[in-house]
Protein backbone atom coordinates (compact mmCIF):
# COMPACT_ATOMS: atom_id res chain seq x y z
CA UNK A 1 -18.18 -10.42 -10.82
CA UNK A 2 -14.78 -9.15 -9.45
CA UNK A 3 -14.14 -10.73 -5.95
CA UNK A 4 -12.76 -8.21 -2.96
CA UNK A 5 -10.32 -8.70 -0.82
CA UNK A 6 -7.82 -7.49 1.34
CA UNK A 7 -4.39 -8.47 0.08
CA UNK A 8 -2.06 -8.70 2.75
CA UNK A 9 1.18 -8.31 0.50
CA UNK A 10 -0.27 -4.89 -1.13
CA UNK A 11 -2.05 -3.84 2.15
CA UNK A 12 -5.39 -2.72 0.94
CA UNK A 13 -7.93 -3.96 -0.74
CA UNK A 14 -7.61 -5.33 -4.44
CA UNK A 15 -9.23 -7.95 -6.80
CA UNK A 16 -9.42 -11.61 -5.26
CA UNK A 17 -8.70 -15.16 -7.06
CA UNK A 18 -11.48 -16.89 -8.56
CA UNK A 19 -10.33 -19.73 -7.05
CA UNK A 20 -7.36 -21.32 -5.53
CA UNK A 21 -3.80 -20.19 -7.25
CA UNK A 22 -2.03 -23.11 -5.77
CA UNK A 23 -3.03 -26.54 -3.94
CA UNK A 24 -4.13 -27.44 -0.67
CA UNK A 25 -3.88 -25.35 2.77
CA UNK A 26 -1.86 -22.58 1.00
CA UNK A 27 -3.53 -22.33 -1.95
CA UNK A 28 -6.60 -21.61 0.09
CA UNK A 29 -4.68 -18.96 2.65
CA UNK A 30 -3.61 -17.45 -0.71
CA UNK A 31 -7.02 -17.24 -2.24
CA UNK A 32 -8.17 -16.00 0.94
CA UNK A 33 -4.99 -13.31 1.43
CA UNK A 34 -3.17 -12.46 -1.92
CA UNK A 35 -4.64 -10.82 -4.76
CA UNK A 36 -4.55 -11.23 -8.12
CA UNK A 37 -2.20 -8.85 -8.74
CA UNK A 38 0.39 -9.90 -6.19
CA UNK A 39 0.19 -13.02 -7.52
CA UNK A 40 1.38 -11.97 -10.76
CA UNK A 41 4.09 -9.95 -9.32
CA UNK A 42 4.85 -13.87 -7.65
CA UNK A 43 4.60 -15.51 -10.64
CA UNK A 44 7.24 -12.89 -12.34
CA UNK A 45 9.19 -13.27 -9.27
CA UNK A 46 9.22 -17.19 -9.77
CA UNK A 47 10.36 -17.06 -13.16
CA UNK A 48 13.22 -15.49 -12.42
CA UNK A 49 14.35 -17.74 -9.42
CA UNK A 50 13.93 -20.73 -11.20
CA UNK A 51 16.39 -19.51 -14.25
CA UNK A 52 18.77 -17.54 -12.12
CA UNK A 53 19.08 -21.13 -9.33
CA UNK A 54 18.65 -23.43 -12.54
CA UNK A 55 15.41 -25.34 -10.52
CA UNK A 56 14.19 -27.83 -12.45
CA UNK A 57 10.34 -27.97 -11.45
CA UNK A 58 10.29 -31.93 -12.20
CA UNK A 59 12.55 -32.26 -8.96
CA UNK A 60 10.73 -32.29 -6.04
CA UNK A 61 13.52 -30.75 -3.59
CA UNK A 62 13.32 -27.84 -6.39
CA UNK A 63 9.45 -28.08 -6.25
CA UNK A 64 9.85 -27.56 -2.67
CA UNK A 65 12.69 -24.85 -2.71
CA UNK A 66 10.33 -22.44 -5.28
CA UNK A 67 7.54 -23.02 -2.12
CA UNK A 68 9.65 -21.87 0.47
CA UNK A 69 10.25 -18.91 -1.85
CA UNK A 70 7.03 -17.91 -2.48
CA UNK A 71 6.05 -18.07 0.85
CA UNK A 72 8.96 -15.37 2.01
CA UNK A 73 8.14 -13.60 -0.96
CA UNK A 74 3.96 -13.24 -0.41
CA UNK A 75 4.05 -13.26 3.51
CA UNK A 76 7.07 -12.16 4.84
CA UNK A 77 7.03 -8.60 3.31
């Protein structure tokens, strides 16, 4: 059963997250805020950051970096 919600990056309502994308507090304000298909338009979005900056996801400051990223990217629109 699709789950409803209202996705604050597309602003309106669209299909929800099964369950938490990501870890801890901001996985949860993600499942609770993004949709599915924002997410995926993250996840493209990611992709290209980490090849075009060279981030290397086994270095935490990187790890760290891609956060701050996604965070502009799914709230700050």
């Amino acid at each position: 059963m699709d789950r409803k919600i209202f996705c604050i990056f597309l602003n309106k309502e669209s299909e929800g997250h099964q369950s938490p994308p990501y870890p801890g507090k901001l996985g949860k304000k993600i499942y609770d805020q993004i949709s599915k298909k924002a997410w995926n338009q993250w996840l493209i979005e990611q992709t290209k950051l980490i090849n075009e900056k060279k981030l290397n996801m086994i270095n935490k400051k990187d790890r760290k970096k891609i956060e701050k990223y996604m965070k502009l990217f799914l709230f700050k629109k």
